[in-house]
N, C-alpha and C. Protein backbone atom coordinates (compact mmCIF):
# COMPACT_ATOMS: atom_id res chain seq x y z
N UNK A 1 -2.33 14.11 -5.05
CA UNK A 1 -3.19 13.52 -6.05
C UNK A 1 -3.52 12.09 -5.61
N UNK A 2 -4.59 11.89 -5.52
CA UNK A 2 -5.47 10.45 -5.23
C UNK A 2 -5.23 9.54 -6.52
N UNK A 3 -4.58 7.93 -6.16
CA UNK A 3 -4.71 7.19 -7.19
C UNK A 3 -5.60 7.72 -8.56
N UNK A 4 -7.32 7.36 -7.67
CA UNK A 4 -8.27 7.60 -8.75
C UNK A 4 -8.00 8.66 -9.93
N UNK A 5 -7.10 9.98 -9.04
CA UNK A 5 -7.06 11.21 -10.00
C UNK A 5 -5.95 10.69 -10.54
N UNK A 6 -5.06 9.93 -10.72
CA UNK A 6 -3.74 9.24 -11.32
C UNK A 6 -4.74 8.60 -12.93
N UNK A 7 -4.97 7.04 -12.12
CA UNK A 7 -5.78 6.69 -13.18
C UNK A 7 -6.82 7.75 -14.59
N UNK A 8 -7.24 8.63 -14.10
CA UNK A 8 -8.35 9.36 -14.43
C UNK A 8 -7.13 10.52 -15.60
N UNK A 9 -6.08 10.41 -15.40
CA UNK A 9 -4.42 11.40 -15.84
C UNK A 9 -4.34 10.21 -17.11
N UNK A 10 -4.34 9.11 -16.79
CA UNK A 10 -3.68 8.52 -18.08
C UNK A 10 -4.30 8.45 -19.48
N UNK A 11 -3.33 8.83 -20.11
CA UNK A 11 -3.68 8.91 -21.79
C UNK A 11 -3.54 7.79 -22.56
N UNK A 12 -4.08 7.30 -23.80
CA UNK A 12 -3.81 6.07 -24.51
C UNK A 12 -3.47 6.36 -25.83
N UNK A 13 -2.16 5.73 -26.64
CA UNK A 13 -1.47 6.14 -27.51
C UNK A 13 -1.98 4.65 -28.65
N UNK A 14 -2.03 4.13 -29.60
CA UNK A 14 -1.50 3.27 -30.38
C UNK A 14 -0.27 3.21 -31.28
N UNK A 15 0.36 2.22 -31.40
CA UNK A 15 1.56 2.15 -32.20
C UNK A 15 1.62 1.24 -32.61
N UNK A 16 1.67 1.27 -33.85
CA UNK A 16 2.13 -0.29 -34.51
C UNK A 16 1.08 -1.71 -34.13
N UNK A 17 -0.04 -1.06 -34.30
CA UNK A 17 -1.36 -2.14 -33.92
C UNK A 17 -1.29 -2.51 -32.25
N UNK A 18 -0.10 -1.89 -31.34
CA UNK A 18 -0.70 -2.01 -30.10
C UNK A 18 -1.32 -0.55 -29.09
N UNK A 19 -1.79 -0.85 -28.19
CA UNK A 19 -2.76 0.37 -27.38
C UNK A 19 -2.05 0.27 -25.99
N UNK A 20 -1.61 1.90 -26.27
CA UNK A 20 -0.74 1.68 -24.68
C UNK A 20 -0.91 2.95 -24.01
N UNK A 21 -0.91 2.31 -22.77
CA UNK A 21 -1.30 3.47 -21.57
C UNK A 21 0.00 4.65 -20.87
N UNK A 22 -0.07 5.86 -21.42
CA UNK A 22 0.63 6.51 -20.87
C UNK A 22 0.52 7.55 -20.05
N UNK A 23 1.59 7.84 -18.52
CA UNK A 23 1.09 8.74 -17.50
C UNK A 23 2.56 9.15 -17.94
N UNK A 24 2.70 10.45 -17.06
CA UNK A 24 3.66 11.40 -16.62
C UNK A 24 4.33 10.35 -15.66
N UNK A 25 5.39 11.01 -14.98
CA UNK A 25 6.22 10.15 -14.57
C UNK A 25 5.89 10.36 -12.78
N UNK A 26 5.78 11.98 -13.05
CA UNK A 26 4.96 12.47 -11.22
C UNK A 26 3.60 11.82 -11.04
N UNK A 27 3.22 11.65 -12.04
CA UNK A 27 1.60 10.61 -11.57
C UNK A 27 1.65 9.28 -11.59
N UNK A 28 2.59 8.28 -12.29
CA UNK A 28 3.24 7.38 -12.05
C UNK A 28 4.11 6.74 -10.42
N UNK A 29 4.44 7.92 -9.66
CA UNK A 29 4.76 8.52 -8.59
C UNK A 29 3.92 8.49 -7.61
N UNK A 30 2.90 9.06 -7.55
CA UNK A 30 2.07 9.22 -6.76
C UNK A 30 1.13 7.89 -6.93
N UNK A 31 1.07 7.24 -7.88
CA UNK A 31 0.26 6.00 -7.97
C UNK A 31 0.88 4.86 -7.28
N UNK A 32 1.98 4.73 -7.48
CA UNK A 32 2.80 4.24 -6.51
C UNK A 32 2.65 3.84 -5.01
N UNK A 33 2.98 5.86 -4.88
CA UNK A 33 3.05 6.05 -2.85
C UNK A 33 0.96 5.56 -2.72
N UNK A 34 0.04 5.71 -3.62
CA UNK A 34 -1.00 5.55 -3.15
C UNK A 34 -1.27 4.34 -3.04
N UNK A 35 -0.54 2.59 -4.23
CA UNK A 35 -0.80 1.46 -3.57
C UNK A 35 -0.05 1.13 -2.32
N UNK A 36 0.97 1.80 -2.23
CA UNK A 36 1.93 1.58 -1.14
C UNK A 36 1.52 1.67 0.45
N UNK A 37 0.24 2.90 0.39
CA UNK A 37 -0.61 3.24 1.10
C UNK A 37 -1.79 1.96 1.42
N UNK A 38 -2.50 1.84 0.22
CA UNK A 38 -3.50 1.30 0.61
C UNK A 38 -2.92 -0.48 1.20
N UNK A 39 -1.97 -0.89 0.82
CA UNK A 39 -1.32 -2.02 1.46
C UNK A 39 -0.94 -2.33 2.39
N UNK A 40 -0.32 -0.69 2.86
CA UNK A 40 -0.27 -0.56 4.76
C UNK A 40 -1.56 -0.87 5.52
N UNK A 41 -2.44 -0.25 4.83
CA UNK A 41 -3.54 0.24 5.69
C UNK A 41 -4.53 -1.40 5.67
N UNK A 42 -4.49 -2.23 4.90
CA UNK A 42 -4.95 -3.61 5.02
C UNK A 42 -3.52 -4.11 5.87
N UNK A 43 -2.55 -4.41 6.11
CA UNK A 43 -1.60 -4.31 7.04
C UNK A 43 -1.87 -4.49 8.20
N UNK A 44 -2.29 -2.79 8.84
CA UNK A 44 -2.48 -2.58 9.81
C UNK A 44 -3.97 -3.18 10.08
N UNK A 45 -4.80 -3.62 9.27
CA UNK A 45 -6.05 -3.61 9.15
C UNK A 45 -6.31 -5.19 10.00
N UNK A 46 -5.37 -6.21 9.38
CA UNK A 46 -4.84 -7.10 9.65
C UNK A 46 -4.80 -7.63 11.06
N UNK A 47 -3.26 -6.47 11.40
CA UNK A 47 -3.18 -7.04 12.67
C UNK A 47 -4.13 -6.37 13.69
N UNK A 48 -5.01 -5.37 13.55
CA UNK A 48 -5.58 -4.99 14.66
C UNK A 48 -6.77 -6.22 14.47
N UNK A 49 -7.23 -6.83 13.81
CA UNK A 49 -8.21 -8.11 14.25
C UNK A 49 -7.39 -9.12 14.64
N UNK A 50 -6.18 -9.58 14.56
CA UNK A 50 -5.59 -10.05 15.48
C UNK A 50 -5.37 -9.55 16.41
N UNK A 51 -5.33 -8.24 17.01
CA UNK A 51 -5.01 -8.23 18.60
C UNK A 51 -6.64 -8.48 18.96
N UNK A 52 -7.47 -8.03 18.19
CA UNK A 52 -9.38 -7.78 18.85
C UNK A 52 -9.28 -9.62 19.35
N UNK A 53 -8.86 -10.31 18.15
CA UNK A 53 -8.96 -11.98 18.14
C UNK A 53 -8.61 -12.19 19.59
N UNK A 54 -7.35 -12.02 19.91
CA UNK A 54 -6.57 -11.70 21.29
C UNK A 54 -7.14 -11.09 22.08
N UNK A 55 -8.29 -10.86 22.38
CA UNK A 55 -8.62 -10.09 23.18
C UNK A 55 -8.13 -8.85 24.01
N UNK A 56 -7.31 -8.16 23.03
CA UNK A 56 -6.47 -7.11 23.36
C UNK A 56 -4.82 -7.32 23.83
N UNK A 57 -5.00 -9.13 23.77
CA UNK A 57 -3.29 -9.67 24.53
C UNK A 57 -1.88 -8.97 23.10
N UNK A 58 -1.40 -8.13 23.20
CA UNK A 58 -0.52 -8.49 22.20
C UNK A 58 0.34 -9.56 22.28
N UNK A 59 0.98 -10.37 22.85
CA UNK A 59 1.47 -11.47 23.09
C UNK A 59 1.02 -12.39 22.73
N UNK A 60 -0.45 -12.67 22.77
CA UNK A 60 -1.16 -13.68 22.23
C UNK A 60 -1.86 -13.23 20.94
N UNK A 61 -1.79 -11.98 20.38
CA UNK A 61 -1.73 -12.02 18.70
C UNK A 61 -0.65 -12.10 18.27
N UNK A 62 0.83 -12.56 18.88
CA UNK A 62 1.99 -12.72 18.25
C UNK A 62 2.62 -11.20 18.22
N UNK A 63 2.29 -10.33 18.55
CA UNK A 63 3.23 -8.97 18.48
C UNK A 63 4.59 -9.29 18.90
N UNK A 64 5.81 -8.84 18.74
CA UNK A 64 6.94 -8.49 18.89
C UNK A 64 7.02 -7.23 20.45
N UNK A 65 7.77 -7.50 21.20
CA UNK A 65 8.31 -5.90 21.96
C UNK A 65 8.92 -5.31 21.33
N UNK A 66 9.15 -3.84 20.92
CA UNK A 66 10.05 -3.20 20.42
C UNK A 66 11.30 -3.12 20.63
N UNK A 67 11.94 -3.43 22.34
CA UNK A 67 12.96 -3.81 22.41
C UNK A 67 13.41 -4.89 22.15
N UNK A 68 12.72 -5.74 21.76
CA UNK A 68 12.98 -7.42 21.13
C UNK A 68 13.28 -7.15 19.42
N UNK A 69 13.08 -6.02 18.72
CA UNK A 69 13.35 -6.08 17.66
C UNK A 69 13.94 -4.47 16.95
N UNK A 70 14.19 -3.80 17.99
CA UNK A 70 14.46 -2.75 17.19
C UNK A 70 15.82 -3.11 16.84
N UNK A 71 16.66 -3.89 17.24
CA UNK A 71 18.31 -3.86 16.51
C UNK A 71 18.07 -4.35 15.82
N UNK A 72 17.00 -4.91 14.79
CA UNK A 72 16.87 -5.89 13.60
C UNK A 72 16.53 -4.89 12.29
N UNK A 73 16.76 -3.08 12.86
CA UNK A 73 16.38 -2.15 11.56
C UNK A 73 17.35 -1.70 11.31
C-alpha cells in the first residue's frame, strides 16, 4: 500500500468537541516504511549530486571506503 492509499484509509472521528484522525494500525505501518522510503531516496538523491559535483571523485565528495567504516556497524 502506497502512502497516498494510507492517507486516502484514514477515517475522522469527533469527541468531546475535538476531530481526530484515525488509521488501522497496518496502515499506520506502512505509512511509516513509506516516509522512511521517501527520506532515503532524497538521501541518496543527495549524495549522488555530490559525487556529479565531484566529478565522479568519491573522495572528493567526501565518501567513506567501506573498509574504513564497516567495523563502525
Amino acid at each position: 500500500m502506497s502512502g497516498t492509499d494510507v492517507l486516502q484509509s484514514v477515517q475522522f472521528v469527533t469527541a468531546k468537541g475535538k476531530r481526530f484522525a484515525v488509521v488501522s494500525a497496518e496502515d499506520w505501518e506502512a505509512l511509516i516504511e513509506w516516509l522512511e522510503t521517501v527520506e532515503d531516496l532524497e538521501i541518496a538523491r543527495k549524495a549522488l549530486a555530490q559525487l556529479k559535483a565531484a566529478g565522479g571523485d568519491r573522495a572528493r565528495a567526501g565518501w567513506l571506503e567501506w573498509k574504513q567504516v564497516a567495523g563502525e556497524l
